[in-house]
Protein backbone atom coordinates (compact mmCIF):
# COMPACT_ATOMS: atom_id res chain seq x y z
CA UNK A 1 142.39 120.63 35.42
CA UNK A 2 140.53 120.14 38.28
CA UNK A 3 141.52 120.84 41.94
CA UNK A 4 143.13 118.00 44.26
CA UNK A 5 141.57 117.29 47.61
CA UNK A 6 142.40 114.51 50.17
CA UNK A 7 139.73 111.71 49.79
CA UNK A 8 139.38 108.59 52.23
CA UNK A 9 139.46 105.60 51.16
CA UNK A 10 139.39 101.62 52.76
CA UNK A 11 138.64 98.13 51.82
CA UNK A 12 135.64 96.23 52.71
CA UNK A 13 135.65 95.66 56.25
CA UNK A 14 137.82 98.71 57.43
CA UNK A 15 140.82 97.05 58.54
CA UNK A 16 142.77 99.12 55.60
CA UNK A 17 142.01 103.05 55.63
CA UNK A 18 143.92 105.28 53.66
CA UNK A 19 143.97 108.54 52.33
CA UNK A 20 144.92 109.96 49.03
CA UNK A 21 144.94 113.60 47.66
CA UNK A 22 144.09 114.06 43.88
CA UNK A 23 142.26 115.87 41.52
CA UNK A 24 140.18 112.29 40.29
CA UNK A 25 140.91 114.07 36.78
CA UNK A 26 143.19 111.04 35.61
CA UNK A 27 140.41 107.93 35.79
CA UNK A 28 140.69 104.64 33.73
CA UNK A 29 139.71 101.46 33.77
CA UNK A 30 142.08 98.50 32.16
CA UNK A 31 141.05 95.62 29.97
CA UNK A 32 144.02 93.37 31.64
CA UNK A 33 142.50 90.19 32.57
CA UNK A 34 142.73 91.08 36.73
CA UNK A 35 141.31 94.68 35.97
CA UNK A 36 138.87 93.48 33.88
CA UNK A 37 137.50 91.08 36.73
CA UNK A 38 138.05 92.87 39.63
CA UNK A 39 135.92 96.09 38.22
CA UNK A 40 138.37 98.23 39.11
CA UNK A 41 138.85 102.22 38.08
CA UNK A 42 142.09 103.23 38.77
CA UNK A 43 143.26 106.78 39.56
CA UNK A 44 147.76 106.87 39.98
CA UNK A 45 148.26 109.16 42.89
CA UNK A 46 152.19 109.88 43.83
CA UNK A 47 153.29 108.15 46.92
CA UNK A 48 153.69 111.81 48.88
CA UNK A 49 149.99 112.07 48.53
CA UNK A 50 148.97 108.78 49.51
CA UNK A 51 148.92 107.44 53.62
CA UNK A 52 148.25 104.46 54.40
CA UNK A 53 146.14 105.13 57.68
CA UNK A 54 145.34 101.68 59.30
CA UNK A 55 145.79 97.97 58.21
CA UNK A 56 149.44 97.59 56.95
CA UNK A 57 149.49 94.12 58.82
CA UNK A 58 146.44 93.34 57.20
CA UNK A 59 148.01 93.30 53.79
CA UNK A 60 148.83 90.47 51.86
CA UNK A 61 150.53 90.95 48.22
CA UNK A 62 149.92 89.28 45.03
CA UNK A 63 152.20 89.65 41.76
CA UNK A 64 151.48 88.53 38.32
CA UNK A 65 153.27 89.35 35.03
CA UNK A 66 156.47 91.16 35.39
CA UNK A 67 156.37 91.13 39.22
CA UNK A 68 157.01 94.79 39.46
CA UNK A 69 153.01 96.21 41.08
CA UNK A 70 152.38 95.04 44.78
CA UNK A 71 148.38 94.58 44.45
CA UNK A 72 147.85 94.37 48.21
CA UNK A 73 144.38 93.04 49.52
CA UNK A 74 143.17 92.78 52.96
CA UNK A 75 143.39 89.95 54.51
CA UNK A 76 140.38 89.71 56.03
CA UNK A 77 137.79 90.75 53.25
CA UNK A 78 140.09 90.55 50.14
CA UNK A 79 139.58 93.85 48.97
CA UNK A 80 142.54 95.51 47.02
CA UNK A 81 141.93 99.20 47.89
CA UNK A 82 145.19 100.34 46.31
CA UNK A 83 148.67 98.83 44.69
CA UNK A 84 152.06 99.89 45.02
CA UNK A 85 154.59 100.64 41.71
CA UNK A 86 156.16 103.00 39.79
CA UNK A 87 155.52 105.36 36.91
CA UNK A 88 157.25 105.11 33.79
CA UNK A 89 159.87 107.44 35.13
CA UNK A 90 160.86 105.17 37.86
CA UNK A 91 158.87 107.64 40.47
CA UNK A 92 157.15 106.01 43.52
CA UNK A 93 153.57 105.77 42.89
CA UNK A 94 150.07 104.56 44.23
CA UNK A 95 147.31 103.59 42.23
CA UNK A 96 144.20 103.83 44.19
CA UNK A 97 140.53 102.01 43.53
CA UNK A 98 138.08 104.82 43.45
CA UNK A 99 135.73 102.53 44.33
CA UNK A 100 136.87 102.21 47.52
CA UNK A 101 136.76 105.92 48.42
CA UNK A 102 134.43 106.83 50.86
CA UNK A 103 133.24 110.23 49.49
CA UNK A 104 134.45 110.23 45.62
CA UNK A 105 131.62 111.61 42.97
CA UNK A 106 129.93 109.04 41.39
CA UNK A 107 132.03 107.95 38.22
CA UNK A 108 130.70 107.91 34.78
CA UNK A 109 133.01 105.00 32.92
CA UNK A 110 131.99 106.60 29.71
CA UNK A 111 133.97 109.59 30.63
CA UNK A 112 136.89 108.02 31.51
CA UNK A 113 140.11 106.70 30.02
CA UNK A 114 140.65 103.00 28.75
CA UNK A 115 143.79 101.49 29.08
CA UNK A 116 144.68 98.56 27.11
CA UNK A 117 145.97 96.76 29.45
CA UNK A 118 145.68 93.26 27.94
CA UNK A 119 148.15 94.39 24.97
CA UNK A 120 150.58 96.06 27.05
């Protein structure tokens, strides 16, 4: 397992900076038909590791399907940086976008996990 470190993150324009600390050892991408279009590769970070910087009035939510992930975008450029949910265990939880994160290695999508999303 690799070692966490705090990474910064933030949508398009700025507005929304965060930061997030985690070991970027957990990285899918999902087949569900937002994932799939947005591009996204997600990396679950607990809530205690995750601060939301800048740009909370900025955010504007979205839900689809069972209602239960905020997927909050800026307002401004309409980049979703991050979402808000749970884990499976009912424990407060941030996914984040690693491609929003300012100094993250570069990501090799053959390396990392596939969640079928679409079937779920």
């Amino acid at each position: 397992m690799s070692t966490s470190q705090t990474y910064h993150g933030q949508c398009h324009c700025g507005a929304v900076r965060f930061t997030a600390k985690t070991a970027l050892d957990g990285m899918m991408d999902c087949n569900c038909s937002r994932c799939r279009r947005l591009g996204w590769i997600l990396q679950a970070v607990p809530a205690s590791e995750f601060a939301l910087l800048s740009g909370e009035e900025k955010l504007v939510p979205y839900h689809f399907n069972t209602d239960r992930i905020d997927h909050l975008f800026c307002s401004h450029c309409g980049i979703e940086s991050f979402a808000r949910g749970e884990d499976g265990n009912g424990q407060a939880m941030v996914m984040i976008n690693v491609n929003c994160l300012d100094d993250a290695p570069a990501v090799d999508r053959n390396t990392i996990k596939h969640w079928d999303g679409a079937n779920y």
